[in-house]
Protein backbone atom coordinates (compact mmCIF):
# COMPACT_ATOMS: atom_id res chain seq x y z
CA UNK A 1 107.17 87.43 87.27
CA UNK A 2 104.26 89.53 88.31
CA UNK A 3 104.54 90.88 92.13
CA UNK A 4 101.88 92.81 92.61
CA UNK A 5 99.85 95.00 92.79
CA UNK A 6 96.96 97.28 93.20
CA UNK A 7 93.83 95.99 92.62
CA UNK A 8 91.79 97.67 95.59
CA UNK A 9 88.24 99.48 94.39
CA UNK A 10 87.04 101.71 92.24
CA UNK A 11 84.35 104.54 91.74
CA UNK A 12 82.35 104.39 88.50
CA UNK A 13 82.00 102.60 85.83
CA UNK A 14 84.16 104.13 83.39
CA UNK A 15 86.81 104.23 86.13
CA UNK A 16 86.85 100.78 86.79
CA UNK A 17 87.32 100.38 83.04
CA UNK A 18 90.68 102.76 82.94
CA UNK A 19 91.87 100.99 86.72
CA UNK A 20 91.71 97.83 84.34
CA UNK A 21 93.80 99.01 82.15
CA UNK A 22 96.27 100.21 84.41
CA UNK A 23 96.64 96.92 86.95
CA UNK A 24 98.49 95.00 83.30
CA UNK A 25 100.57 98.54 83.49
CA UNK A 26 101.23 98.57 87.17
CA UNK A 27 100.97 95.13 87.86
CA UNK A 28 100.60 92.42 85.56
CA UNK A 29 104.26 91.34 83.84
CA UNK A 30 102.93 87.95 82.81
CA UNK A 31 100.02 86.91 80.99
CA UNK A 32 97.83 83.63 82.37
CA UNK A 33 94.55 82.10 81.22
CA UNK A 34 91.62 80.23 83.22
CA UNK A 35 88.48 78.32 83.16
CA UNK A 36 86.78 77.83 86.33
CA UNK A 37 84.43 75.38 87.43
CA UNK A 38 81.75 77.14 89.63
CA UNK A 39 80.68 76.10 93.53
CA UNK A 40 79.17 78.91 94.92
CA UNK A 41 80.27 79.10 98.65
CA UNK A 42 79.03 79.83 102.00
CA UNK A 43 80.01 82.43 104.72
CA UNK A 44 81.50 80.82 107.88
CA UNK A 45 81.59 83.73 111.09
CA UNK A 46 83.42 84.41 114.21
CA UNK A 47 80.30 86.14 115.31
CA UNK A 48 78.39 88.88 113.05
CA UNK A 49 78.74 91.19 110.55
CA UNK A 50 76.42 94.02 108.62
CA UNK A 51 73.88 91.77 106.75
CA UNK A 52 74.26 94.29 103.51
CA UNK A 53 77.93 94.34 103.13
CA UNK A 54 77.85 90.65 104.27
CA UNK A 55 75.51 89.31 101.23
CA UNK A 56 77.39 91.79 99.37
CA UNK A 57 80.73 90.23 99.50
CA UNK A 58 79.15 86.68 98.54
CA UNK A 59 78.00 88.23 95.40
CA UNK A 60 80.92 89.30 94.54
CA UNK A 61 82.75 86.48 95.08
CA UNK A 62 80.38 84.66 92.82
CA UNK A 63 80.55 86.62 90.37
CA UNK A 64 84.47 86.54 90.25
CA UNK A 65 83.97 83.34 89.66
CA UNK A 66 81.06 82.70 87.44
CA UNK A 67 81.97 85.74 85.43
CA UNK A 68 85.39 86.77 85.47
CA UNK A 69 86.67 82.71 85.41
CA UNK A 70 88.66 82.94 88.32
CA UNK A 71 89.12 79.03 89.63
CA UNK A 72 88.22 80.14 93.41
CA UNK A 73 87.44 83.40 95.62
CA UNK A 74 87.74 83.73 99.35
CA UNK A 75 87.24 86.64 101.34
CA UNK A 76 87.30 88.16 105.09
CA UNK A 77 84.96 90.77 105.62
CA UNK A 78 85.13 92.89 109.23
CA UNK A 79 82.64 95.17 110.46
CA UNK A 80 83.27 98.48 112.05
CA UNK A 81 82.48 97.03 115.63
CA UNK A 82 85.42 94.08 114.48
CA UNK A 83 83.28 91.10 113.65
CA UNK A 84 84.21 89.36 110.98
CA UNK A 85 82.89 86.40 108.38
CA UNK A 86 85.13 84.37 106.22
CA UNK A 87 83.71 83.44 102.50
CA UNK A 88 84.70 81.03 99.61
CA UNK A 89 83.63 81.16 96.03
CA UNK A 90 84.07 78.27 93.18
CA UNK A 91 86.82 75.52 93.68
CA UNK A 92 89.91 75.01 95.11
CA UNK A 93 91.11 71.96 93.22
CA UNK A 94 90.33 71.95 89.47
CA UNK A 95 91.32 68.66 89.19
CA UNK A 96 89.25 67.30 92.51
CA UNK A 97 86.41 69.94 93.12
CA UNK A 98 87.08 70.35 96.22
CA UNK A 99 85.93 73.31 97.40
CA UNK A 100 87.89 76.40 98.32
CA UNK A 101 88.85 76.34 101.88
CA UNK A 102 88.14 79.10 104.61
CA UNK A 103 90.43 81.28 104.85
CA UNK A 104 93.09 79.36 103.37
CA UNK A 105 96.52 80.47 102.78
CA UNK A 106 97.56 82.25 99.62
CA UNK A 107 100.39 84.15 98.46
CA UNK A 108 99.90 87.88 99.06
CA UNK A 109 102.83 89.51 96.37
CA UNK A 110 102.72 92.57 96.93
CA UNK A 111 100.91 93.26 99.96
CA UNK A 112 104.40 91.66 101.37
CA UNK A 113 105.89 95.67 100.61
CA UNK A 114 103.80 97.22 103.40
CA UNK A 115 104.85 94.36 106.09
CA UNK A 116 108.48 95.54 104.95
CA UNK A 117 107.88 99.30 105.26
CA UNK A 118 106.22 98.45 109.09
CA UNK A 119 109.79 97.16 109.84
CA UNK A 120 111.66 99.68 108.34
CA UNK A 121 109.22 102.15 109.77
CA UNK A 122 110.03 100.99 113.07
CA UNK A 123 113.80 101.45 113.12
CA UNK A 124 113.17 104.44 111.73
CA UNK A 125 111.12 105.38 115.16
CA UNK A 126 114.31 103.84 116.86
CA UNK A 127 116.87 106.58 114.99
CA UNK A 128 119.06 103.36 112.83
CA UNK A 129 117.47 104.45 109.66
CA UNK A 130 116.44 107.91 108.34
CA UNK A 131 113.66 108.16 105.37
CA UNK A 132 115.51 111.34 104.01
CA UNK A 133 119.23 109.90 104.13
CA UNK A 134 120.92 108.51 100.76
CA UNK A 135 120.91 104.47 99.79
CA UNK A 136 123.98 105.16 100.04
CA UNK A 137 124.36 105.11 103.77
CA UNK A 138 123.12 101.75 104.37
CA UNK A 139 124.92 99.90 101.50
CA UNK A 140 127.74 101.80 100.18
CA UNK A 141 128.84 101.26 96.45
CA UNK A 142 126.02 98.73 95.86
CA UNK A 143 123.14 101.00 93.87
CA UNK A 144 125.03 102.61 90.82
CA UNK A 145 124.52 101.97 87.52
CA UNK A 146 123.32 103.88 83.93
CA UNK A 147 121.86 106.83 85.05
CA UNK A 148 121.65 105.14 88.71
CA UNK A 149 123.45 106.76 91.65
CA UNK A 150 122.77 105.51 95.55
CA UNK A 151 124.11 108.71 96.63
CA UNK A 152 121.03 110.87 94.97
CA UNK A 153 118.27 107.89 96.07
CA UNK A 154 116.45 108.60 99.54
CA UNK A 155 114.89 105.86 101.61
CA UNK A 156 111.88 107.47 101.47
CA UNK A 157 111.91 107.39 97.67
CA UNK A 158 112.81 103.71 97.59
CA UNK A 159 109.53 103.30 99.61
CA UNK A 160 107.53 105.74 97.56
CA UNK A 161 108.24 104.16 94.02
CA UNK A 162 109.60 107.84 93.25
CA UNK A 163 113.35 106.42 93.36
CA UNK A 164 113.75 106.30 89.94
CA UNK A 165 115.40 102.92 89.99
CA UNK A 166 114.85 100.35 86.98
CA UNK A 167 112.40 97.40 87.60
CA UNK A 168 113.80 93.84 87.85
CA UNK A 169 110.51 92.00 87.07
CA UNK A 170 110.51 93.83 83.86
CA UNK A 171 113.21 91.67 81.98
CA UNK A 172 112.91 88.39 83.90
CA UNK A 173 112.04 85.37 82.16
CA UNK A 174 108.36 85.28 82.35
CA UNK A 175 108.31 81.65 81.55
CA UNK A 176 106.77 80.93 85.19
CA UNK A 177 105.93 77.15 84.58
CA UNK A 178 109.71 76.16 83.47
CA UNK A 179 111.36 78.71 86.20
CA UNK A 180 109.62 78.18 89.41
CA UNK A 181 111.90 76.07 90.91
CA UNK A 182 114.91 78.18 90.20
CA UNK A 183 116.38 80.27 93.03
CA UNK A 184 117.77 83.31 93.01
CA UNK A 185 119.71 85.79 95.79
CA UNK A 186 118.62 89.33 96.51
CA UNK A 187 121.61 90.80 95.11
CA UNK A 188 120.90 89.02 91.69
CA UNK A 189 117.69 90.95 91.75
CA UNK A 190 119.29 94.26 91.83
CA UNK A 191 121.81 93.15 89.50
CA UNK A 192 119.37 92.36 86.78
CA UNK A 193 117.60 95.58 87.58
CA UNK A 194 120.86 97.78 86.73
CA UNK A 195 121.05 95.85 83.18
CA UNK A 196 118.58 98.77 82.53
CA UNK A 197 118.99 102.47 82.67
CA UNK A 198 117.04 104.67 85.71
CA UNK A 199 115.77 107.77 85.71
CA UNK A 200 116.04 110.36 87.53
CA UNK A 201 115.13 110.39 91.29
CA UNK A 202 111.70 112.19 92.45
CA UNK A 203 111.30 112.77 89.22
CA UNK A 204 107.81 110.30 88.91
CA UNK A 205 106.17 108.03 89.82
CA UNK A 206 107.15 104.48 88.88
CA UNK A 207 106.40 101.25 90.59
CA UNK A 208 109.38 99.29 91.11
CA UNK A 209 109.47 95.85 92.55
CA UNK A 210 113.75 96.84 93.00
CA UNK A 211 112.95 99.48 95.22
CA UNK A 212 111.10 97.12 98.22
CA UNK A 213 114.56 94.79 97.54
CA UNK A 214 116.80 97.74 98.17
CA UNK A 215 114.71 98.49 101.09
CA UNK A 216 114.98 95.05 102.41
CA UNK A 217 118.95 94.85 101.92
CA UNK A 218 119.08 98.31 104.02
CA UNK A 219 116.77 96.51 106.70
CA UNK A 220 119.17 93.21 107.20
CA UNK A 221 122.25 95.85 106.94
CA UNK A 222 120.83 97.34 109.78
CA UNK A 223 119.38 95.13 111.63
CA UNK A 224 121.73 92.37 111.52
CA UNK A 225 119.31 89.62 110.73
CA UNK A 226 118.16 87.53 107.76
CA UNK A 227 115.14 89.83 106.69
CA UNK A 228 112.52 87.14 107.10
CA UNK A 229 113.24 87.12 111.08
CA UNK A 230 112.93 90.76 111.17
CA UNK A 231 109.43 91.28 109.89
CA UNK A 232 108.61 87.54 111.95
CA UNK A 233 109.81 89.28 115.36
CA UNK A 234 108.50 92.95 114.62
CA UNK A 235 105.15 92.56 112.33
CA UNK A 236 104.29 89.09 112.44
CA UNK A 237 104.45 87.56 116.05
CA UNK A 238 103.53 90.92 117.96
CA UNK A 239 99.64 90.83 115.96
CA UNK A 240 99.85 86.42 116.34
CA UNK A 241 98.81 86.09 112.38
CA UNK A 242 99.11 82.61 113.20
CA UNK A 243 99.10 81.43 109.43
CA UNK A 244 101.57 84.17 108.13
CA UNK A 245 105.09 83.65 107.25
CA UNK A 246 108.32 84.32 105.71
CA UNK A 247 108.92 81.17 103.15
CA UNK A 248 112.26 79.70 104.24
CA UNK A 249 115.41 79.71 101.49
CA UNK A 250 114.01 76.99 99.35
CA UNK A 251 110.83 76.31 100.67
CA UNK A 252 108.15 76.18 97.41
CA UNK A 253 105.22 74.87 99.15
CA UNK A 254 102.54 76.55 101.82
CA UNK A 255 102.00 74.91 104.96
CA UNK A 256 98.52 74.85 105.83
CA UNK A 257 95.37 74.52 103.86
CA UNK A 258 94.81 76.25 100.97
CA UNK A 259 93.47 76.48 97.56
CA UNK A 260 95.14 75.60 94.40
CA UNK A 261 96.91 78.30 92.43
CA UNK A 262 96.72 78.56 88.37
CA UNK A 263 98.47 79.78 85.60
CA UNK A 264 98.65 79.79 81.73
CA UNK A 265 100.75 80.59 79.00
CA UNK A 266 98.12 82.44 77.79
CA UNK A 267 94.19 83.74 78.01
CA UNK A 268 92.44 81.30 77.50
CA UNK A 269 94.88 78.88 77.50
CA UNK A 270 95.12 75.59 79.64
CA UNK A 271 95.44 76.06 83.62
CA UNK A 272 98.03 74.60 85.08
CA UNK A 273 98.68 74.46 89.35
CA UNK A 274 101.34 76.68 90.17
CA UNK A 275 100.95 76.60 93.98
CA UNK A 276 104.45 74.83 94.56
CA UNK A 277 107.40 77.42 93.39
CA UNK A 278 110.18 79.35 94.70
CA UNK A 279 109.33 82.61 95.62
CA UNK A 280 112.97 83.68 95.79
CA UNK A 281 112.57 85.81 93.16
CA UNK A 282 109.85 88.16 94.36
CA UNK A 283 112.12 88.03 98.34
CA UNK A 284 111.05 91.51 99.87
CA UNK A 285 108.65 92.57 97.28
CA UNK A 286 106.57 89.91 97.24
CA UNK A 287 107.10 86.38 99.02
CA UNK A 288 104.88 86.66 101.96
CA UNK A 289 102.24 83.37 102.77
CA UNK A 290 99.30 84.67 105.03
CA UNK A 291 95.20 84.25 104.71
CA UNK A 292 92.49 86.83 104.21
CA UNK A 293 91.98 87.18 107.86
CA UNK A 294 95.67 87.50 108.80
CA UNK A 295 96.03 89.62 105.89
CA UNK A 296 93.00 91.81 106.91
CA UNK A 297 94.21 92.29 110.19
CA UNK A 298 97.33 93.20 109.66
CA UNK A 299 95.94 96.54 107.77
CA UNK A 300 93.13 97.14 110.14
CA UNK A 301 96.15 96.84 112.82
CA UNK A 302 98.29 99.32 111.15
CA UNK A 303 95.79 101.71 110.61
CA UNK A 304 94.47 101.47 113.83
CA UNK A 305 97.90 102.61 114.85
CA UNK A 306 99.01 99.47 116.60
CA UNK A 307 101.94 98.81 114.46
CA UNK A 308 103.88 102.58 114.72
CA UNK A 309 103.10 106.20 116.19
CA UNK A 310 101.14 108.45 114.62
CA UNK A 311 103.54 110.86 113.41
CA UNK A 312 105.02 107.70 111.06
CA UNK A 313 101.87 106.44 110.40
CA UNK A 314 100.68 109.85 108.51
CA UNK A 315 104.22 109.38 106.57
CA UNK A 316 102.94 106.15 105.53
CA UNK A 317 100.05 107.94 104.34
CA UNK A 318 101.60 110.86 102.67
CA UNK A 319 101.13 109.88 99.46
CA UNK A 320 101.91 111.02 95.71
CA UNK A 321 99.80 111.00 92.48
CA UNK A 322 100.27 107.94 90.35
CA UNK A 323 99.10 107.37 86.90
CA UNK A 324 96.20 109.10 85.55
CA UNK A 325 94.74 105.83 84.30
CA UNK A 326 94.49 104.91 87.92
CA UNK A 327 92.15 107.72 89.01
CA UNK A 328 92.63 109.14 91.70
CA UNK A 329 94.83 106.15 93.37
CA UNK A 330 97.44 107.62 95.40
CA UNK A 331 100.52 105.86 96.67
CA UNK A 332 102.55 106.63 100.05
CA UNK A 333 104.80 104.77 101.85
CA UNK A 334 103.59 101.15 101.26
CA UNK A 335 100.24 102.36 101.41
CA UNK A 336 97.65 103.49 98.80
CA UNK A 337 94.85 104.92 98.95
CA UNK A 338 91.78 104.91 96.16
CA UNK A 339 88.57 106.85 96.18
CA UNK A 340 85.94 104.86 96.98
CA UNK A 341 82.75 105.50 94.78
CA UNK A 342 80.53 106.17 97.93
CA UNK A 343 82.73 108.73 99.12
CA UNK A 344 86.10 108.63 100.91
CA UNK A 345 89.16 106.53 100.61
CA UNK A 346 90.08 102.93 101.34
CA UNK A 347 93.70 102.56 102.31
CA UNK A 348 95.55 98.88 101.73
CA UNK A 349 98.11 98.09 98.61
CA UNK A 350 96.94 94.88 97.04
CA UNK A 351 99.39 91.43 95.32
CA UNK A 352 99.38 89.77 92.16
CA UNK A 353 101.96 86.35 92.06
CA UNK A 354 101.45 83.68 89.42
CA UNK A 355 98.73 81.37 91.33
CA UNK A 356 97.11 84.18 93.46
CA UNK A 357 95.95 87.95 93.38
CA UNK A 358 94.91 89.86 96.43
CA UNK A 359 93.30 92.87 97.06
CA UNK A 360 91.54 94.99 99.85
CA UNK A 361 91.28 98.04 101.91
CA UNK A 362 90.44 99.69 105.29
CA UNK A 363 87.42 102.07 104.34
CA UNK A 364 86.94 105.41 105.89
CA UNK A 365 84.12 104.03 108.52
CA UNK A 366 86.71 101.41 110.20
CA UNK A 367 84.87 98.35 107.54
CA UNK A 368 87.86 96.23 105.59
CA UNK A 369 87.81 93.39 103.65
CA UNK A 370 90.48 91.14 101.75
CA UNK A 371 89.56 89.30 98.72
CA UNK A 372 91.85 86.64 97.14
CA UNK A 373 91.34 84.90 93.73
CA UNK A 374 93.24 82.01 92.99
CA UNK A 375 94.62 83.30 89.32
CA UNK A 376 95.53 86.77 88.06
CA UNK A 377 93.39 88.68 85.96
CA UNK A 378 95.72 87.89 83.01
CA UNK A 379 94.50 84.04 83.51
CA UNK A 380 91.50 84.70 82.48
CA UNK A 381 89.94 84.67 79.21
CA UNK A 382 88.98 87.95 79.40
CA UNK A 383 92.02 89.92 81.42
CA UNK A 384 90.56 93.22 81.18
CA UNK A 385 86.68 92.28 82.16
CA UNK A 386 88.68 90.36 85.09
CA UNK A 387 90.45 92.94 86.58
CA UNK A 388 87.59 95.04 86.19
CA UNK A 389 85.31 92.88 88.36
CA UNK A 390 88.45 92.63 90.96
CA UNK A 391 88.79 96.12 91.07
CA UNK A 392 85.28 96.91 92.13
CA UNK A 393 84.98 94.37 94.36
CA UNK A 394 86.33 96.20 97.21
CA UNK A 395 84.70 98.96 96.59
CA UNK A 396 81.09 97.43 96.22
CA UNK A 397 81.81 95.58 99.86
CA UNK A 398 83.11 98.85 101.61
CA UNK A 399 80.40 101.33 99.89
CA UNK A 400 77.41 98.07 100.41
């Protein structure tokens, strides 16, 4: 099941074809097809935005739609003085046509990771939890396995994908449509994830949907509390992202309004609505509900320094080389930043869940935008020219 991850911009052309490439290798652990019917939308506004950038992220959305196949598009766009517009692209039932609604919720995957490191972050700042201690410390006994050892595994590497540990995703049953209402307990996560060997730690980087579940066992050990009233109380309430949430144990459907999600057995094969499912399986790194806006603010918050000081912020943003297929991505702490093809770097992480992918970034002039589509790339007939076209979408709105 895919969690993740990072489709945020890209620089040239070529580049966007090798970021392609590497979102199925970070990202994509399940493949999905689409057809889209096409209803171009129309930008709604709490008050106003650059006029570029604004008709800027309308074409894009379009054109995720009318040429990548994705069902729908919507969008939150916010200037450097804070304004912001909401968009919509295509449909938001297949079935219906009804249109995609503003700002509607979505699953965000993997943008749920950085939410997690805020928390974790925080107690850090409060001396329960040090980045450079052992796994070990926080849940003795628990991380061992073939060529796995808590004791040698920092918190900091855990966060950093540089941990070494085995991912879980990687030897799930990918048959979404027959397993989506099946639940599953943290600790069955990490089980499945030691069915495989590790490697070992700080020796690379490799993204690692076990790592952010480690993370979020340490966090409730800690802290006491269920981890979905953790991140409510410390991330969630204090910025009032009214429309983002935790699921509940068992809860499959999203709340408020929101457009359909689709998947396939294959490109090109039949959609099928995958909005109701049990996101049990992705728990800390992955299962989070919000909108664009809520989702957009919540990175323009933390790296506006609301969230933690500044000395943990720059942790956040000390970051380590990737993959050379992803150019010049970088990954820290939850965080990662990519070169932006106008110069600079925007910094956000990006989700992929069967029904919805995210992506978007804070750019280097204070501009950010989210974009959510409501397949993955892999759900398209064309997976590669998809994520191609999702990948510089970002970039084209920050760099318009």
């Amino acid at each position: 099941m895919t969690v993740h991850d990072p489709v945020t911009s890209a620089s040239t052309a070529p580049r966007r074809h090798g970021r392609a490439r590497a979102v199925a290798t970070v990202a994509a652990l399940c493949a999905v097809a689409t057809t889209g019917a096409l209803v171009a939308g129309t930008p709604a506004y709490a008050s106003g935005g650059s006029p570029p950038a604004s008709r800027e992220v309308q074409r894009q959305l379009d054109g995720l739609v009318r040429d990548a196949g994705f069902p729908g598009a919507l969008a939150t766009y916010e200037d450097a003085r804070g304004r912001s517009r909401d968009y919509t692209a295509g449909v938001g039932n297949l079935e219906t046509g009804a249109r995609v609604p503003l700002d509607g919720q979505v699953r965000i995957g993997s943008n749920s990771k950085t939410f997690l490191a805020v928390a974790l972050l925080q107690l850090v700042d409060e001396g329960t939890i040090d980045l450079d201690a052992p796994v070990e410390t926080y849940l003795p006994g628990l991380v061992h396995g073939d060529g796995v050892d808590g004791s040698a595994i920092t918190v900091r590497q855990l966060l950093q994908h540089t941990s070494g540990l085995p991912n879980y995703t990687a030897v799930m049953d990918h048959d979404f449509l027959s397993t989506r209402h099946h639940y599953v307990e943290p600790r069955e996560l990490l089980d499945l994830a030691l069915t495989q060997p590790g490697t070992p730690p700080g020796s690379r980087w490799d993204y690692s949907n076990t790592n952010y579940v480690v993370a979020g066992l340490i966090v409730q050990k800690v802290a006491g509390r269920p981890l979905a009233e953790v991140i409510t109380d410390r991330v969630i309430e204090p910025l009032r992202l009214r429309d983002t949430y935790v699921p509940d144990r068992g809860e499959e459907s999203l709340r408020e309004r929101h457009p359909l999600g689709y998947h396939a057995t294959e490109p090109g094969g039949e959609l099928q609505d995958i909005t109701v499912l049990d996101p049990a399986w992705a728990w800390a790194a992955g299962d989070i509900v919000s909108t664009p806006s809520d989702l957009n603010s919540f990175f323009v918050a933390l790296m506006g320094g609301e969230l933690l000081p500044p000395a943990l912020l720059a942790e956040m943003q000390t970051t380590v080389e990737t993959l050379p297929e992803l150019h010049g991505m970088r990954y820290g702490l939850a965080l990662m930043s990519t070169p932006l093809s106008c110069g600079g770097v925007a910094w956000g992480h990006g989700g992929s869940i069967p029904g919805y992918e995210t992506g978007g970034g804070v750019g280097p002039d204070g501009r950010s935008v989210t974009v959510a589509v409501t397949a993955l790339p892999a759900a398209t007939a064309d997976p590669e020219r998809a994520a191609e076209r999702l990948a510089h979408a970002v970039d084209a709105v920050l760099c318009a």
